[in-house]
N, C-alpha and C. Protein backbone atom coordinates (compact mmCIF):
# COMPACT_ATOMS: atom_id res chain seq x y z
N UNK A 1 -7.98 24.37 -0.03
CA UNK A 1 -8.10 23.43 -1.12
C UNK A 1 -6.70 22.90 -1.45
N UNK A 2 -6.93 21.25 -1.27
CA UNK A 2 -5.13 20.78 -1.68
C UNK A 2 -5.28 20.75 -3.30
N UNK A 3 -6.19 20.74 -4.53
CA UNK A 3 -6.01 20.29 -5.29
C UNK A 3 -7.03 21.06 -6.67
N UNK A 4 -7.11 21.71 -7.17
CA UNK A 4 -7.74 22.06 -8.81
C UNK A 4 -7.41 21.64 -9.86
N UNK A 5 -8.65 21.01 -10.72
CA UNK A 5 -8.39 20.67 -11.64
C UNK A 5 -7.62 19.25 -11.89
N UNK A 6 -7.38 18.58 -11.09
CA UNK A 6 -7.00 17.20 -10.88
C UNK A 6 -7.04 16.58 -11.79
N UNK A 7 -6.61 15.84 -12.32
CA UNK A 7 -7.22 14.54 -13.15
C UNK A 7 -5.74 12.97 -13.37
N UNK A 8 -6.15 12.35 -13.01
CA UNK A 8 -5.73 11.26 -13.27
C UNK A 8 -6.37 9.86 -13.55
N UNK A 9 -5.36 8.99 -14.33
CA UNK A 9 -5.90 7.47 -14.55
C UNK A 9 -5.07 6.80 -14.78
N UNK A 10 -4.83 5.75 -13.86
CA UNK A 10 -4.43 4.50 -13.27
C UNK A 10 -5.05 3.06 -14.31
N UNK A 11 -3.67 2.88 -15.19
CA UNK A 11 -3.82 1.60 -15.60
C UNK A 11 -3.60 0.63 -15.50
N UNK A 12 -3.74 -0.56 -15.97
CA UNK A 12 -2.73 -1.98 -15.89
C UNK A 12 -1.48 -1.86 -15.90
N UNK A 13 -0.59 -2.56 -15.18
CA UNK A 13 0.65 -2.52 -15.30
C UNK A 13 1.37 -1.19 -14.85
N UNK A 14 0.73 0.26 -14.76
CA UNK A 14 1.53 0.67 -14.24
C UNK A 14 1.48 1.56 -12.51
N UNK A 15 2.76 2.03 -12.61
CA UNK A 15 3.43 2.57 -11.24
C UNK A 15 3.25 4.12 -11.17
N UNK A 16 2.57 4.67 -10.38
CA UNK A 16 2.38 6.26 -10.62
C UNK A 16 2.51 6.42 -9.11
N UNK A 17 3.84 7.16 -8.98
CA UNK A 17 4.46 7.59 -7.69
C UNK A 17 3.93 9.44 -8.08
N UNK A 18 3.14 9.41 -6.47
CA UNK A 18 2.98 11.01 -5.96
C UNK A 18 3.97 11.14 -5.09
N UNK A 19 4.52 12.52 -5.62
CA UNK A 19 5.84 13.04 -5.19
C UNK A 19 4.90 14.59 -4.62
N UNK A 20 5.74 14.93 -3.32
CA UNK A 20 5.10 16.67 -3.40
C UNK A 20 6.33 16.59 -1.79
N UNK A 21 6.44 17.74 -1.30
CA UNK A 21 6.86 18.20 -0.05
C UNK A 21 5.76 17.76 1.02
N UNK A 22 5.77 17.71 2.31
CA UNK A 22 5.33 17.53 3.23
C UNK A 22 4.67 18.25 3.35
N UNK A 23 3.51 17.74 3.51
CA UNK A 23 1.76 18.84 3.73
C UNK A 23 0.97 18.84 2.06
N UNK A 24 1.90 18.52 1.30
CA UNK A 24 1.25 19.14 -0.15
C UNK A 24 0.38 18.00 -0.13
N UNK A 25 -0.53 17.18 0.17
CA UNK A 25 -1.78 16.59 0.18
C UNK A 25 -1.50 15.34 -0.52
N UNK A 26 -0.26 14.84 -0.28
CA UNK A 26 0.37 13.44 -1.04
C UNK A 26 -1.22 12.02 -0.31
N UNK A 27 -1.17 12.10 0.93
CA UNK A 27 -1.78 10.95 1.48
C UNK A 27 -3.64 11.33 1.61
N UNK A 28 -3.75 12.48 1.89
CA UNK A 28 -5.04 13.04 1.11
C UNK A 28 -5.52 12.63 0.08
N UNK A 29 -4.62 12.88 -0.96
CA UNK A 29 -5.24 11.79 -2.43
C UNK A 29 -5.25 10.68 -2.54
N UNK A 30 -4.12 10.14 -1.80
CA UNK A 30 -4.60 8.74 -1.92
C UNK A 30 -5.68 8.37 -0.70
N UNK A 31 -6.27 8.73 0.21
CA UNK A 31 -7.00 8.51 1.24
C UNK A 31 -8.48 8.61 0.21
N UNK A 32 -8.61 9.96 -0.52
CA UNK A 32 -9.44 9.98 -1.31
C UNK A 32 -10.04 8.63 -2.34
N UNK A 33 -9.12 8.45 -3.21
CA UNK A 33 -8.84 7.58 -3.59
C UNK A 33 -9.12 6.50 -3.70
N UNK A 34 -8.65 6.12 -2.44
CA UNK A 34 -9.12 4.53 -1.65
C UNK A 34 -10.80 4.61 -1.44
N UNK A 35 -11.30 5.78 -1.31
CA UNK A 35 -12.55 6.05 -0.90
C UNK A 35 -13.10 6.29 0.76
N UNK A 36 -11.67 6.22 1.44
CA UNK A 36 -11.91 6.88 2.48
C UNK A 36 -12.73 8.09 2.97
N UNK A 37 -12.28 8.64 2.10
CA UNK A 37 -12.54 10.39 2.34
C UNK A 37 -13.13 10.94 0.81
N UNK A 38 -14.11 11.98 0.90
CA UNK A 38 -14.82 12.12 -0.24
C UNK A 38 -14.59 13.89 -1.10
N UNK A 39 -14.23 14.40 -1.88
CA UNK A 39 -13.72 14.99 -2.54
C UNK A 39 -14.73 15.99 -2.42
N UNK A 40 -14.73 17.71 -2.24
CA UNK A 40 -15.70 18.47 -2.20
C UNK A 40 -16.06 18.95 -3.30
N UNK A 41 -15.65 18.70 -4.39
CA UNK A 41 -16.29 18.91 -5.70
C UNK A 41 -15.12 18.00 -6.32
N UNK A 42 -16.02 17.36 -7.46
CA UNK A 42 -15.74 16.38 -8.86
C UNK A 42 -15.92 14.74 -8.61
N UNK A 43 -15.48 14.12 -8.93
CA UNK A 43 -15.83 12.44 -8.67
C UNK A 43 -14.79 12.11 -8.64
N UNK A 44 -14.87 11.02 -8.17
CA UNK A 44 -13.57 9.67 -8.18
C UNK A 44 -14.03 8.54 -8.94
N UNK A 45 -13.57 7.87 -9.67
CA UNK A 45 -14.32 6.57 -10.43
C UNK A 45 -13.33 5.24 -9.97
N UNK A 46 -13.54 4.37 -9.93
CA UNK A 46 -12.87 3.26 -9.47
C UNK A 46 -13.67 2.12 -10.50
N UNK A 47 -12.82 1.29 -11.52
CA UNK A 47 -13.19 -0.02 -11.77
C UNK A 47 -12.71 -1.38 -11.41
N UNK A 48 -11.59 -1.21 -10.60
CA UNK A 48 -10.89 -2.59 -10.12
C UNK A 48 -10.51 -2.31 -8.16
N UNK A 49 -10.80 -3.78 -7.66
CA UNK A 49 -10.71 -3.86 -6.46
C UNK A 49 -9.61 -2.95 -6.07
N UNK A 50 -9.45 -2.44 -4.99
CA UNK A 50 -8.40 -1.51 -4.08
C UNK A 50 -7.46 -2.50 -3.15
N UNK A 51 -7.13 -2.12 -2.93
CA UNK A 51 -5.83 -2.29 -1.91
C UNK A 51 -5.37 -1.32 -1.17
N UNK A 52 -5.80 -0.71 -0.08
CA UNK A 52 -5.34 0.34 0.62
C UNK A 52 -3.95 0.00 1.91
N UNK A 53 -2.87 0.59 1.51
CA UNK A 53 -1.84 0.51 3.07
C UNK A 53 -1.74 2.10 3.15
N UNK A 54 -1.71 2.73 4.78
CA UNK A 54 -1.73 3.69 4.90
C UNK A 54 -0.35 3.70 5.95
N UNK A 55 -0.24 5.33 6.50
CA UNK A 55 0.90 5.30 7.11
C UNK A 55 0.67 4.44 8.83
N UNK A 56 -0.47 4.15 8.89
CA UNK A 56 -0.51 3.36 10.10
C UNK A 56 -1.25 1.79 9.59
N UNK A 57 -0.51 1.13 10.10
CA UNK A 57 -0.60 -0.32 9.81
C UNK A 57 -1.88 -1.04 10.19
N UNK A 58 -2.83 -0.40 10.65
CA UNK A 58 -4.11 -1.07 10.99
C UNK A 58 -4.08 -2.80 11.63
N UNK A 59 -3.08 -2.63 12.16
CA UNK A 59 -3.02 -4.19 13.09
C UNK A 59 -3.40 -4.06 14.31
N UNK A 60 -3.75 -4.73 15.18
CA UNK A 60 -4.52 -5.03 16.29
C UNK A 60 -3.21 -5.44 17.10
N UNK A 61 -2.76 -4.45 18.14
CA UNK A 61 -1.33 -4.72 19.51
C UNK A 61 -1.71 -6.02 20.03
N UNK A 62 -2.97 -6.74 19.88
CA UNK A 62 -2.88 -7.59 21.05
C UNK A 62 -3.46 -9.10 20.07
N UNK A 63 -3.38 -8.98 19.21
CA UNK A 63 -3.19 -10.24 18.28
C UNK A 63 -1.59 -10.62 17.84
N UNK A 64 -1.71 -11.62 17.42
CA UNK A 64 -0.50 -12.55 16.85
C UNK A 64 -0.32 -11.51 15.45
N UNK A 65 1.10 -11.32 14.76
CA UNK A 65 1.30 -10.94 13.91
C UNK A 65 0.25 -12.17 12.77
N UNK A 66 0.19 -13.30 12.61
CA UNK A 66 -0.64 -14.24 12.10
C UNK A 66 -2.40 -13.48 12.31
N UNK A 67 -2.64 -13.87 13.18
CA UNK A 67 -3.97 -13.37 13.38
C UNK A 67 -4.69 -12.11 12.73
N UNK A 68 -3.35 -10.94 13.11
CA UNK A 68 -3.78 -9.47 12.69
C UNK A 68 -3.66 -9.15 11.02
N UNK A 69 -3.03 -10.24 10.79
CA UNK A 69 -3.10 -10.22 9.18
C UNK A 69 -4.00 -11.29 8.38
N UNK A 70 -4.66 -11.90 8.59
CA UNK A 70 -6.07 -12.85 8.36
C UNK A 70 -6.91 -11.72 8.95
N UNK A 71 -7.22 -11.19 10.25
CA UNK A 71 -8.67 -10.16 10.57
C UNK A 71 -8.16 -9.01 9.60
N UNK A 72 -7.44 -8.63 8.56
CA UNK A 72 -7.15 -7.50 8.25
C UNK A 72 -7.75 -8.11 6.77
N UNK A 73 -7.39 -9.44 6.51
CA UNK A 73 -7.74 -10.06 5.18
C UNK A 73 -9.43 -10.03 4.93
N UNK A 74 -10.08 -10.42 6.65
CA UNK A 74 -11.36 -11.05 6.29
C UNK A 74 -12.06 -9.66 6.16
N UNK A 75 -11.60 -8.86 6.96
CA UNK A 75 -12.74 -7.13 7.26
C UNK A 75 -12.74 -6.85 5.84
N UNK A 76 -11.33 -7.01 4.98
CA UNK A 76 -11.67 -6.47 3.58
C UNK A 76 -12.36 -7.64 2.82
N UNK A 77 -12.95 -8.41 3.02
CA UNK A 77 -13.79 -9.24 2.27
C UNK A 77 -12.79 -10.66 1.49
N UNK A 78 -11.63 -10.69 1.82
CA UNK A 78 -11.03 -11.59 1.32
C UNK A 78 -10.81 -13.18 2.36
N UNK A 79 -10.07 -13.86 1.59
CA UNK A 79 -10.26 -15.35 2.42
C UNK A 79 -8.88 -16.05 2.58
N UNK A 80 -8.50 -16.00 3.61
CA UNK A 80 -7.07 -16.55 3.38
C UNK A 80 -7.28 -17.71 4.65
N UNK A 81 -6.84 -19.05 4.07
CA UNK A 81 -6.27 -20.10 5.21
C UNK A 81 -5.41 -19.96 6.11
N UNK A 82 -5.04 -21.05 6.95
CA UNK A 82 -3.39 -20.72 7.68
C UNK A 82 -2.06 -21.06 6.52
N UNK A 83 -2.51 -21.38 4.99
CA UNK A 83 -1.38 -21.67 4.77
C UNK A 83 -1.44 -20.31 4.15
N UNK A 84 -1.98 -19.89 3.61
CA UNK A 84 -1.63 -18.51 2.56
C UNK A 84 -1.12 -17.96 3.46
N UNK A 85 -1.90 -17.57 4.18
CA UNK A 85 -1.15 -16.74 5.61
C UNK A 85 0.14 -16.76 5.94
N UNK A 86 0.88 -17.84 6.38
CA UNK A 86 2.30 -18.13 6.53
C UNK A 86 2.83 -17.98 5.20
N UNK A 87 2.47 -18.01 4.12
CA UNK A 87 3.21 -17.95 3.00
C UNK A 87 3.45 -16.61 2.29
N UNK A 88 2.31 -15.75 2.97
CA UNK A 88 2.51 -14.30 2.49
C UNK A 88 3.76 -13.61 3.66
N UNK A 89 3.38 -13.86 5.04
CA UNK A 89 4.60 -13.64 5.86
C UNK A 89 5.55 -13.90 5.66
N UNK A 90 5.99 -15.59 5.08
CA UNK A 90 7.40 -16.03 5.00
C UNK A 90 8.17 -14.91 3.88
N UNK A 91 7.09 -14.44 3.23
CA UNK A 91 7.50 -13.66 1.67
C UNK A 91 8.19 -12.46 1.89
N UNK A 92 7.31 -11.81 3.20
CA UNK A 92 7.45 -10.43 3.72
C UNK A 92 9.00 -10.89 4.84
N UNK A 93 9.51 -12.02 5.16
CA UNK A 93 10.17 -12.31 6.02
C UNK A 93 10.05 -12.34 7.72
N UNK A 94 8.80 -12.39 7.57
CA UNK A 94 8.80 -12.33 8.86
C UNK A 94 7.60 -13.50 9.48
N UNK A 95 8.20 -14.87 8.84
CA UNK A 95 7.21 -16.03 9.65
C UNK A 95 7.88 -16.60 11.02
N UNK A 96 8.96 -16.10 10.78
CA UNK A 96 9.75 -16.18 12.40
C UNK A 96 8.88 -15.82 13.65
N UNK A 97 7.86 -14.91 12.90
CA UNK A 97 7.04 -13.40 14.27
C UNK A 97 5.38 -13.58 14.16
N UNK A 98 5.21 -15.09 13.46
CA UNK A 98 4.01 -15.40 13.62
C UNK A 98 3.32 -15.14 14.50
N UNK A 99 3.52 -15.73 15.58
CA UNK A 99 3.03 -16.65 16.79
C UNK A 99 3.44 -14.77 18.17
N UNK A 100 3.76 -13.84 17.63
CA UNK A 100 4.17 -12.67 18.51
C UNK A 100 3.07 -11.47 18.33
N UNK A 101 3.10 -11.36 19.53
CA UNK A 101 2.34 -10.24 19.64
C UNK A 101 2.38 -9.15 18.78
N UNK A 102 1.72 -8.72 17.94
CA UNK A 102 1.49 -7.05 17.56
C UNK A 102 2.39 -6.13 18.32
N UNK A 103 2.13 -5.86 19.43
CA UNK A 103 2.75 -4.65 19.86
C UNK A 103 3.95 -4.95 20.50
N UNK A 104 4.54 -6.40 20.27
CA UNK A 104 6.42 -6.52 20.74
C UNK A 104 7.13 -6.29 19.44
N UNK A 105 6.10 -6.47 18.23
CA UNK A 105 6.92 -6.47 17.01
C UNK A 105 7.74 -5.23 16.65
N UNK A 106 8.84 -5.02 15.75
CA UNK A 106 9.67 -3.74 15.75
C UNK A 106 8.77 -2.67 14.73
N UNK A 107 8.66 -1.22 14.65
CA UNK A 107 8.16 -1.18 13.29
C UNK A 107 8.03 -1.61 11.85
N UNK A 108 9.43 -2.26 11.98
CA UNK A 108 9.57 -2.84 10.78
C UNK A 108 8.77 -4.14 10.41
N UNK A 109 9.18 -5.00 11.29
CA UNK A 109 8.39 -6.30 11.36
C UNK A 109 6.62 -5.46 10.82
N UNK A 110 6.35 -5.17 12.32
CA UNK A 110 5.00 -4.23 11.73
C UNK A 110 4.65 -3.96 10.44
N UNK A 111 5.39 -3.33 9.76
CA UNK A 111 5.17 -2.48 8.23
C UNK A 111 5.37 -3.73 7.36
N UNK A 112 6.41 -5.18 7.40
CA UNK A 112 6.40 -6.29 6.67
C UNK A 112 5.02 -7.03 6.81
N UNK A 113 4.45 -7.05 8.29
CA UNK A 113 3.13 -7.90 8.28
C UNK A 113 1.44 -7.41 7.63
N UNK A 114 1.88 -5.62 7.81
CA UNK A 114 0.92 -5.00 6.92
C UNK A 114 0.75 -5.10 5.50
N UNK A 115 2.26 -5.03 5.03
CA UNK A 115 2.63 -5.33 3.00
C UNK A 115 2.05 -6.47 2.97
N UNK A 116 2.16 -7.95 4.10
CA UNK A 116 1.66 -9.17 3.44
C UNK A 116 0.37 -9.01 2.98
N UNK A 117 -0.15 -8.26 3.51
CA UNK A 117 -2.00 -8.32 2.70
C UNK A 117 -2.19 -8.02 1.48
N UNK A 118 -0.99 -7.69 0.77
CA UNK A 118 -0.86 -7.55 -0.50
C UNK A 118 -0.44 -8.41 -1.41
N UNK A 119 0.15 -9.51 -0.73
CA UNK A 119 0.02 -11.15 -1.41
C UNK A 119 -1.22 -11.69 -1.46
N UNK A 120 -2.04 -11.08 -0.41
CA UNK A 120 -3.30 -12.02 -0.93
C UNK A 120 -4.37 -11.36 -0.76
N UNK A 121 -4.27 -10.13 -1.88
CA UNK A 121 -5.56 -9.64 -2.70
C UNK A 121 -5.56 -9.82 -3.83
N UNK A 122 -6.65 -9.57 -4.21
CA UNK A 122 -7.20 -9.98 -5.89
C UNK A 122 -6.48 -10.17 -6.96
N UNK A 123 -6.02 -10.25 -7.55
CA UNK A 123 -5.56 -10.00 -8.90
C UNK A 123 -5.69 -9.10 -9.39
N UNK A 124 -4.78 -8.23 -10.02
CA UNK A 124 -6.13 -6.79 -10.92
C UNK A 124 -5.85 -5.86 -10.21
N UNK A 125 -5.57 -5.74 -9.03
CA UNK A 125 -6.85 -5.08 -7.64
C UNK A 125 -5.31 -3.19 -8.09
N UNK A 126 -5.88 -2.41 -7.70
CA UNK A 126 -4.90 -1.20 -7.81
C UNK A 126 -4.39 -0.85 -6.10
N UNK A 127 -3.14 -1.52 -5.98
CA UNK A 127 -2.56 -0.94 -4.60
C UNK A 127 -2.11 0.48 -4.10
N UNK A 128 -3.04 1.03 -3.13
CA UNK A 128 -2.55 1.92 -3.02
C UNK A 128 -1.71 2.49 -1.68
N UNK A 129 -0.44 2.90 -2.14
CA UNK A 129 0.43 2.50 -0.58
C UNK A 129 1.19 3.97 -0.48
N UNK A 130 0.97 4.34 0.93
CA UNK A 130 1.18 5.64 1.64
C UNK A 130 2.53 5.47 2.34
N UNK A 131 3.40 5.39 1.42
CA UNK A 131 4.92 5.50 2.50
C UNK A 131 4.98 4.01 2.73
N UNK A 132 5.45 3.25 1.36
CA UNK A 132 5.50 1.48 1.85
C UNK A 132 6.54 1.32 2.38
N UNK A 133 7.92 2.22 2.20
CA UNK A 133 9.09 2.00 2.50
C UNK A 133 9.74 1.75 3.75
N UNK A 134 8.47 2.60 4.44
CA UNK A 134 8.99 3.23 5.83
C UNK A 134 9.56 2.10 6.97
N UNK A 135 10.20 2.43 7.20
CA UNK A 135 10.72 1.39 8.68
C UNK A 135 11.36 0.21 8.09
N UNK A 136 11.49 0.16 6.60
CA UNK A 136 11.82 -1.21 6.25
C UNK A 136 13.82 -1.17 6.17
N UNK A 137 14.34 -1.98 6.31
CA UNK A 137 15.62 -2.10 5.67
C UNK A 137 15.97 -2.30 3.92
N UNK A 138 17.41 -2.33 3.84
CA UNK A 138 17.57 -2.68 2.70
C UNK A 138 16.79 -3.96 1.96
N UNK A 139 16.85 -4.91 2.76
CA UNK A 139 16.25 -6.31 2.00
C UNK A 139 14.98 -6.16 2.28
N UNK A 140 13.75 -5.71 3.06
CA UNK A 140 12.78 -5.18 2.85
C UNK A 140 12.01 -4.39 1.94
N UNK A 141 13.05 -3.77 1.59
CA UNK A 141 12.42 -2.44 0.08
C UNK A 141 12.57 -3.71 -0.97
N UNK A 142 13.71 -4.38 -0.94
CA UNK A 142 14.44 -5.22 -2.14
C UNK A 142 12.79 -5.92 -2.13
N UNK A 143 12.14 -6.62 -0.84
CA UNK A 143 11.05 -7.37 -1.05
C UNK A 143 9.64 -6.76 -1.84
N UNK A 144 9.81 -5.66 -1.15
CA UNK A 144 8.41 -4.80 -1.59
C UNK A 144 8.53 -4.51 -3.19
N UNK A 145 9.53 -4.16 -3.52
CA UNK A 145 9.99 -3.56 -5.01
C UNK A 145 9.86 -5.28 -5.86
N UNK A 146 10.23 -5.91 -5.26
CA UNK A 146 10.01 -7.26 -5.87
C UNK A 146 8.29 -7.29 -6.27
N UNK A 147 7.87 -6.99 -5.05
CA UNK A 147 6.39 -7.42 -5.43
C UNK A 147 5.43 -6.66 -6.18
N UNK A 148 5.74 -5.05 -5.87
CA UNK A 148 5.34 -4.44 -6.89
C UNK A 148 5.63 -4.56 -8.55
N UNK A 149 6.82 -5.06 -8.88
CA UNK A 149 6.98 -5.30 -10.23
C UNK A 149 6.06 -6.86 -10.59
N UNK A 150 6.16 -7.29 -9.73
CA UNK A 150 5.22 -9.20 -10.19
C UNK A 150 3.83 -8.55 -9.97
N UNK A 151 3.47 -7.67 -9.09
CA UNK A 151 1.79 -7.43 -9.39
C UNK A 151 2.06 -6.46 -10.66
N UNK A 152 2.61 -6.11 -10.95
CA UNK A 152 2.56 -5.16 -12.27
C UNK A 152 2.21 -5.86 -13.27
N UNK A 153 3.77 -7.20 -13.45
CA UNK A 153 3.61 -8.09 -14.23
C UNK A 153 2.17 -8.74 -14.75
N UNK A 154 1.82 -9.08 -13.68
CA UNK A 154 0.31 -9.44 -13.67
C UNK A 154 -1.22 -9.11 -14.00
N UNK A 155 -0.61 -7.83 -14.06
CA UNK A 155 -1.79 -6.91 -14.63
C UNK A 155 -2.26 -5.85 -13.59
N UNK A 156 -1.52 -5.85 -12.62
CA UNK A 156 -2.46 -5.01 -11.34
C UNK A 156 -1.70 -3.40 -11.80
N UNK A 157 -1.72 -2.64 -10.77
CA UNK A 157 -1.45 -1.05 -10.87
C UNK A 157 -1.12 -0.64 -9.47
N UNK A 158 -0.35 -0.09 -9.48
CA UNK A 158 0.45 0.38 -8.06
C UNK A 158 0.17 2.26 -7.95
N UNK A 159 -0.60 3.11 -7.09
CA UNK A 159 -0.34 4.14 -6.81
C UNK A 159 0.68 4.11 -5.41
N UNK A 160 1.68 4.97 -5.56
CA UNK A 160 2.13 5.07 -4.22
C UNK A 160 3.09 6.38 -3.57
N UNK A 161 3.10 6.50 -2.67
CA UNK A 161 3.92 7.83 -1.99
C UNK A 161 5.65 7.38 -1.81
N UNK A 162 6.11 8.19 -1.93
CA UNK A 162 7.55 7.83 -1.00
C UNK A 162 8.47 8.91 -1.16
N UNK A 163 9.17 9.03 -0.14
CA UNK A 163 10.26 10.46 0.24
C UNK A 163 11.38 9.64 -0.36
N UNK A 164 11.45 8.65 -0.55
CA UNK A 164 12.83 7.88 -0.70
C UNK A 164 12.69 7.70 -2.68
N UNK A 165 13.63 7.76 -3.22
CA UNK A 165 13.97 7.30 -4.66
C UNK A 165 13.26 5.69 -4.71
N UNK A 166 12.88 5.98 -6.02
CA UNK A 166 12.57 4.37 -6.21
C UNK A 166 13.45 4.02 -7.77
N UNK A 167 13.44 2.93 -7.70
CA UNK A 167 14.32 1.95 -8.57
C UNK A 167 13.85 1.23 -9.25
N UNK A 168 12.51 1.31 -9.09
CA UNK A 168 11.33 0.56 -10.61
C UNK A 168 11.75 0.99 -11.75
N UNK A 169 12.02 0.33 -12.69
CA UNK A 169 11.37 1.07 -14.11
C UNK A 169 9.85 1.31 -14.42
N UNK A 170 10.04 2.25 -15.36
CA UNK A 170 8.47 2.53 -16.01
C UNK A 170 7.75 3.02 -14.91
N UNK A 171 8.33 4.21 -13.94
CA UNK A 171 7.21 4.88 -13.04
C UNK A 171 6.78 5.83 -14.08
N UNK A 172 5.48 6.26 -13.60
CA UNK A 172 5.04 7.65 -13.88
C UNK A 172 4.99 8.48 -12.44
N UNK A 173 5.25 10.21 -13.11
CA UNK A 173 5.36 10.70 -11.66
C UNK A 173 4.43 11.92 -11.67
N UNK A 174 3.57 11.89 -10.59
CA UNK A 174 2.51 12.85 -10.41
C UNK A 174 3.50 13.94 -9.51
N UNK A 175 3.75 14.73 -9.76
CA UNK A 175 4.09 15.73 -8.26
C UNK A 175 3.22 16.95 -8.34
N UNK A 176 2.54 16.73 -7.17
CA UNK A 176 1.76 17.71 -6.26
C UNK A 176 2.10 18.82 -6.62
N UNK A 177 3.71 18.91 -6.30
CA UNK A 177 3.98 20.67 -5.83
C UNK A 177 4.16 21.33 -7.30
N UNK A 178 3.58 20.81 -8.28
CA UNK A 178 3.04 21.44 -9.34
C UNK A 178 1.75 21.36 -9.72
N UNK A 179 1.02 20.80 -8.91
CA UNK A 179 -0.51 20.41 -9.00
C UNK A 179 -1.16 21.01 -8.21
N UNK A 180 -0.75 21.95 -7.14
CA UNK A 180 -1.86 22.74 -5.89
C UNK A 180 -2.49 23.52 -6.38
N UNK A 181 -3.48 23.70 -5.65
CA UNK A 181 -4.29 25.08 -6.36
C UNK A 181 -3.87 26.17 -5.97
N UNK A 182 -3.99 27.12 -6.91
CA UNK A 182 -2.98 28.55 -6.56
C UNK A 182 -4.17 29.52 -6.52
């Protein structure tokens, strides 16, 4: 059992970073969460659309960085043109890598074309992101941290993981490795 007695709730506007050591069931909860995976005793309640990024980017090697981020838009029920599309990439920096294959892209590129699906979900919607940082550079985090504070602004809610310090104001911090079951 990763977890007893659990309880949390995710509001508007804010940032609730799970912190724990490696193995302590950081991506478990949020897998849960998302509704991936289903909890062996108690409930999960959800009232606003999701946003799931996990530690693997769910892009397709043999589509266009363009492409794999529209089929990633439509499977989750959303609708994006070719312009949103280029406009969430240009955001993430990487409309240079439109027109490129999935699997020539660097991880990084990769992990920027996965964040774009987070320009164009719902409004509201609660993002939940498993290690957003990873593979990114300095001006990459600078982007992501940008966008998490404007969906904040907006009313949305950010759960998320990260080994690295963050630089938001107004996180809240869950850590695990005082939350396991003993």
């Amino acid at each position: 059992m990763l977890f007893r007695h659990l309880s949390l709730t995710v509001t508007s506007g804010q940032l609730l970073w799970v912190r724990g050591p490696n193995g302590q069931g950081k991506s478990s909860l949020l897998r849960l969460l998302a509704g991936l995976s289903h909890p062996d005793d108690g409930q999960i309640s959800r009232t606003t659309p999701i946003v799931y990024l996990g530690h693997q980017h769910a892009l397709k090697d043999d589509l266009t960085a363009q492409e794999a981020l529209g089929f990633l838009v439509r499977l989750h029920g959303g609708d994006a043109d070719e312009s949103a599309l280029l406009t969430a990439l240009a955001r993430l920096g990487v409309q240079n890598r439109r027109g490129a294959l999935v699997r020539t892209l660097s991880q990084g590129q990769r992990r920027r074309v996965a964040l774009a699906r987070l320009l164009l979900s719902q409004p509201g919607a609660l993002w939940i992101l498993d290690e957003p940082f990873d593979a990114l550079d300095d001006e990459g985090i600078e982007v992501v941290n940008a966008l998490i504070q404007s969906h904040r602004a907006s009313g949305g809610a950010v759960l998320l993981t990260s080994h690295q310090a963050l630089s938001l104001p107004a996180i809240t911090v869950l850590d695990l490795a005082h939350e396991v079951a003993s």
